[in-house]
C-alpha atoms as a PDB file:
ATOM      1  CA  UNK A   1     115.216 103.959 115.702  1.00  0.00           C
ATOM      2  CA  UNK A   2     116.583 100.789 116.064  1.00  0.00           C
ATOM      3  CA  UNK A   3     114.616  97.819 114.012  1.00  0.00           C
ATOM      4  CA  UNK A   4     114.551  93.926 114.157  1.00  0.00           C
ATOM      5  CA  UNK A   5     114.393  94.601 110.584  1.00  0.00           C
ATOM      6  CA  UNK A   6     110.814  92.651 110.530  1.00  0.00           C
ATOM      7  CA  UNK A   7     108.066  94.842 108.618  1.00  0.00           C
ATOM      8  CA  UNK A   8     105.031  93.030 107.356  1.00  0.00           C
ATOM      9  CA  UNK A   9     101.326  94.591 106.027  1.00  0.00           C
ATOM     10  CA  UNK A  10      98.434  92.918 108.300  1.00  0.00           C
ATOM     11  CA  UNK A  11      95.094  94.026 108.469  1.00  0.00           C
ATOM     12  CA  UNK A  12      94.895  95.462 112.377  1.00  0.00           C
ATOM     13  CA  UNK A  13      92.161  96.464 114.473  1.00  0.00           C
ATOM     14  CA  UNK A  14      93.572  99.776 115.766  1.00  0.00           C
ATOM     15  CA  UNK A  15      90.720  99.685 119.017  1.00  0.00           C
ATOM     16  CA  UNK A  16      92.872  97.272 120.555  1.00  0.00           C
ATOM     17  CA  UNK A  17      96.197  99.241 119.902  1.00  0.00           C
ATOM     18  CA  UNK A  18      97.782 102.587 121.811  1.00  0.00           C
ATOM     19  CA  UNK A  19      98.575 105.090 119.339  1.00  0.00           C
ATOM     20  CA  UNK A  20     101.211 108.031 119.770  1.00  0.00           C
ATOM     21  CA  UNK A  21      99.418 110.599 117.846  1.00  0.00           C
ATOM     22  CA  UNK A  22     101.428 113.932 116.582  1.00  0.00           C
ATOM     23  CA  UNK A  23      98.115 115.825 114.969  1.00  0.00           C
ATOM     24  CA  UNK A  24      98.168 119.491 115.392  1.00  0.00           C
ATOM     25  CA  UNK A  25      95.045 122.213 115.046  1.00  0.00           C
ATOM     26  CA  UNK A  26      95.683 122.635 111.521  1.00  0.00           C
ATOM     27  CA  UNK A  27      95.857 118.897 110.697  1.00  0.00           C
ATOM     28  CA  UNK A  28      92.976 117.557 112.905  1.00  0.00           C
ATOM     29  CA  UNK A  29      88.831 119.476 112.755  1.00  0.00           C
ATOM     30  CA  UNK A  30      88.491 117.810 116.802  1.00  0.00           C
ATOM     31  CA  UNK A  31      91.519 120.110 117.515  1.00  0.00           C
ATOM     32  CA  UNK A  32      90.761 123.447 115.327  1.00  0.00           C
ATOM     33  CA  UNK A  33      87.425 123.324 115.953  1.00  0.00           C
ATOM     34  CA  UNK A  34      86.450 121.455 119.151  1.00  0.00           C
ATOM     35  CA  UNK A  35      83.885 118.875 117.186  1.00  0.00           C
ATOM     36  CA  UNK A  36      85.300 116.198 115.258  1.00  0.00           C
ATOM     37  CA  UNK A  37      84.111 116.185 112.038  1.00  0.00           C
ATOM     38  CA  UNK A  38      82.929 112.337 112.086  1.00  0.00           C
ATOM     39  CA  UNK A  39      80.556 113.441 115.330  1.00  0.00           C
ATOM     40  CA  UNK A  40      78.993 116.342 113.448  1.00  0.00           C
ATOM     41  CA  UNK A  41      75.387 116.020 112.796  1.00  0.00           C
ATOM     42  CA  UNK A  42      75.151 119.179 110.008  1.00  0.00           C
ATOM     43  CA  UNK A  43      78.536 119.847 108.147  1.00  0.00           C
ATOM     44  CA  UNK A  44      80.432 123.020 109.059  1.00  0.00           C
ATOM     45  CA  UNK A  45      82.954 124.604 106.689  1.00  0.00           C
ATOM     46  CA  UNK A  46      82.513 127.616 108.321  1.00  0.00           C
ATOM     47  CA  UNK A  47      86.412 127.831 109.936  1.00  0.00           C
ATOM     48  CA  UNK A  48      87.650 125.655 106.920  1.00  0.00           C
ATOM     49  CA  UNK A  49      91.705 126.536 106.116  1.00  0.00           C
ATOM     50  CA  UNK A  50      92.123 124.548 103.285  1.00  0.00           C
ATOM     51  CA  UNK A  51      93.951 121.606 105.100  1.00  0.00           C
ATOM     52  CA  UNK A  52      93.564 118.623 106.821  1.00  0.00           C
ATOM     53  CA  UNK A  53      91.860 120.205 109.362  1.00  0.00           C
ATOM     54  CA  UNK A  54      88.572 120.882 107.020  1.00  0.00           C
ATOM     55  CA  UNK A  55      85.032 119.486 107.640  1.00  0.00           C
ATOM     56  CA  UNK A  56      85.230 117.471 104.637  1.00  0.00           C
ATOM     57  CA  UNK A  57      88.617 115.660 104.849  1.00  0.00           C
ATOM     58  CA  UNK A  58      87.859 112.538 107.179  1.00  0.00           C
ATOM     59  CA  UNK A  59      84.295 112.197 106.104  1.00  0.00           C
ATOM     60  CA  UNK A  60      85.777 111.458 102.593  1.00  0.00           C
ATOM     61  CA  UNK A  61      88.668 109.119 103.889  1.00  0.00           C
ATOM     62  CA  UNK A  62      86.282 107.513 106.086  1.00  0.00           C
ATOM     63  CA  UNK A  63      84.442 106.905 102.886  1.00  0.00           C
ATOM     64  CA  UNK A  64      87.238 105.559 101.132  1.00  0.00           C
ATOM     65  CA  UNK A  65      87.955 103.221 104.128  1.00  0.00           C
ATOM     66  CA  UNK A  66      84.667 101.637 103.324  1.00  0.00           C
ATOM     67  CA  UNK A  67      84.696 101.443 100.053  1.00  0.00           C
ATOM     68  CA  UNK A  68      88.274  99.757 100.164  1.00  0.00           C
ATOM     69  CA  UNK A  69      88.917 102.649  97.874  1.00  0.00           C
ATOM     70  CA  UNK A  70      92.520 101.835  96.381  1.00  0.00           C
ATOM     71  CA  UNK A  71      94.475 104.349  98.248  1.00  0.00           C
ATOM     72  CA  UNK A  72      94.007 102.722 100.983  1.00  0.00           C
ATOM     73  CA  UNK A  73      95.503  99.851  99.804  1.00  0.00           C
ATOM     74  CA  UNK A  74      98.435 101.375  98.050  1.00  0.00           C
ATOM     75  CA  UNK A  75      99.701 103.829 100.317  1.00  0.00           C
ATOM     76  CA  UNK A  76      99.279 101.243 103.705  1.00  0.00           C
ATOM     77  CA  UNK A  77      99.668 103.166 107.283  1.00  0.00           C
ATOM     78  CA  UNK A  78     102.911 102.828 108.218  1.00  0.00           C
ATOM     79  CA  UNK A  79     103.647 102.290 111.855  1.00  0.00           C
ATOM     80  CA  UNK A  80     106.705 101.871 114.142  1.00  0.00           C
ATOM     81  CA  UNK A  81     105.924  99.070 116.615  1.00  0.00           C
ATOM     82  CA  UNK A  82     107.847  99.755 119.810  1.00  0.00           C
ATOM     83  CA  UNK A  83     109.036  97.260 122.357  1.00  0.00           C
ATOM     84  CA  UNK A  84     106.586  98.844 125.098  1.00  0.00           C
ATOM     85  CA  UNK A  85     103.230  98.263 123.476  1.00  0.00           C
ATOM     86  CA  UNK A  86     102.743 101.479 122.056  1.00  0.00           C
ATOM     87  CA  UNK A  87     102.572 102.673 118.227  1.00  0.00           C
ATOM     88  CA  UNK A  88     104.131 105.541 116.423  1.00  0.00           C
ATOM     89  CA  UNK A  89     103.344 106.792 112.785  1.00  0.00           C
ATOM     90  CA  UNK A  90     105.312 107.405 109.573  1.00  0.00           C
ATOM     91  CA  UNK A  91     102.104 107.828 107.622  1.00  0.00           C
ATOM     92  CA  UNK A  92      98.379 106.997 108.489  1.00  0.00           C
ATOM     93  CA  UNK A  93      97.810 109.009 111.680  1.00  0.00           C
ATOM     94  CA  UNK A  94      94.160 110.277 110.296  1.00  0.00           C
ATOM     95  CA  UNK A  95      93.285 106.808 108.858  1.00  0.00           C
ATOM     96  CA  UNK A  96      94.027 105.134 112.068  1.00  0.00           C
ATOM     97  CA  UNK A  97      92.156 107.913 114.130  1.00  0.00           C
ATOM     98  CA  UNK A  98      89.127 107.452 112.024  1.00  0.00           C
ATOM     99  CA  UNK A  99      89.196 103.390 111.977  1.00  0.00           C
ATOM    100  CA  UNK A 100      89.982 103.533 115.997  1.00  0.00           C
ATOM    101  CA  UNK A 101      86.642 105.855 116.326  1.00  0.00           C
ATOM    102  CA  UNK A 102      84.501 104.075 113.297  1.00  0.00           C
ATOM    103  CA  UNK A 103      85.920 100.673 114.532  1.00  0.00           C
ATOM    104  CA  UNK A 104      87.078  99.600 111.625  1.00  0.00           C
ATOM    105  CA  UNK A 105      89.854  97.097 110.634  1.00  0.00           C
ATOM    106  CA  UNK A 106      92.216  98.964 108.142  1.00  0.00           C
ATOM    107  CA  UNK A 107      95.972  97.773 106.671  1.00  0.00           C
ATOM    108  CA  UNK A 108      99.343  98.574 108.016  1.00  0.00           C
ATOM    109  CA  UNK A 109     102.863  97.954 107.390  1.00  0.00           C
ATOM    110  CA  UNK A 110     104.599  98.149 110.632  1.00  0.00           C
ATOM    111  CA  UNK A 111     108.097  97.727 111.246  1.00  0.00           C
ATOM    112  CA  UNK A 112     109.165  96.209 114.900  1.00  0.00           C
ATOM    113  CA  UNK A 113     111.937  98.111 117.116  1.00  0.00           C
ATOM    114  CA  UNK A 114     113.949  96.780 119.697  1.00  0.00           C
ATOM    115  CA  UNK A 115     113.453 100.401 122.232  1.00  0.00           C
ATOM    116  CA  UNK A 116     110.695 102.158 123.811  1.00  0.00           C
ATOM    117  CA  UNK A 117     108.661 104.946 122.679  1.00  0.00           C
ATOM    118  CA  UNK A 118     109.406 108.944 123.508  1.00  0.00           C
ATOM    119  CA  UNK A 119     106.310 108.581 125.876  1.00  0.00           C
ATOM    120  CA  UNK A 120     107.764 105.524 127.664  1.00  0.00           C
ATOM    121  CA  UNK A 121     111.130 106.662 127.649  1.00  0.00           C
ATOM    122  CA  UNK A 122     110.008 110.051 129.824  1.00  0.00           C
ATOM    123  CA  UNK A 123     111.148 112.048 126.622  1.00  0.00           C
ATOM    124  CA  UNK A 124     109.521 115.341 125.130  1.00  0.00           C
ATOM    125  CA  UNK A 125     106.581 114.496 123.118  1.00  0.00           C
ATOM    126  CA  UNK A 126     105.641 118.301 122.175  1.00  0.00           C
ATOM    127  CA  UNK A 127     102.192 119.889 122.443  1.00  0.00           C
ATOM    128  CA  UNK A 128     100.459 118.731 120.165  1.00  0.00           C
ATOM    129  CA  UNK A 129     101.575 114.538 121.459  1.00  0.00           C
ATOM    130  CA  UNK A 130      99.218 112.331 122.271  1.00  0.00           C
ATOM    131  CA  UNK A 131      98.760 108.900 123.453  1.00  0.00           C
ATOM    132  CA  UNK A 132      95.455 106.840 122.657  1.00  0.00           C
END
């Protein structure tokens, strides 16, 4: 990657941003399962691994998003800002999908870079790539 060397936390409003998402079936319960677990009316644990991809994991970090719980704070999503508009992650990618479907403003340190993205670039982005 090459940076500007400019990385600041903001508070963003990840609705308005493009996201290049890298979640696979046994990080995301939408992917393993077919249902996200946010849209769930009645929990299912039923095909729970033990992972990310459990019924219970973004319920609970969507909780902790509201209640400004201190993780959230402490560990802030880090994002690569490319030159094309689009967003890549080094950490956040199921606090970002939740706040983008919850629409909720969340904080981010994101670091600026003077190229465009895989996506942009006509590069492999892998199977499980996506771009929202």
């Amino acid at each position: 990657m090459i940076s500007d060397e400019t990385e600041e936390t903001i508070i963003i409003n990840p609705t308005e941003m493009t996201f290049l998402f890298h979640l696979s079936d046994k990080e995301c319960h939408q992917k393993h399962t077919g249902i996200c677990s946010l849209e769930r009316r009645q929990p299912d644990r039923t095909q729970d691994i033990g992972d990310e991809c459990d019924y219970d994991y973004c319920p609970k970090l969507l909780k902790a998003i509201k209640q400004n719980h201190p993780r959230v704070y402490i560990l802030p999503i880090e994002l690569a800002n490319y030159s094309c508009g689009h967003y890549a992650f080094n950490d956040g990618q199921h606090r970002i999908c939740i706040a983008k479907k919850k629409k909720l403003r969340v904080p981010a340190l994101i670091e600026n870079l003077n190229e465009e993205c895989d996506f942009c670039k006509g590069g492999s982005l892998g199977k499980d790539a996506e771009l929202r």
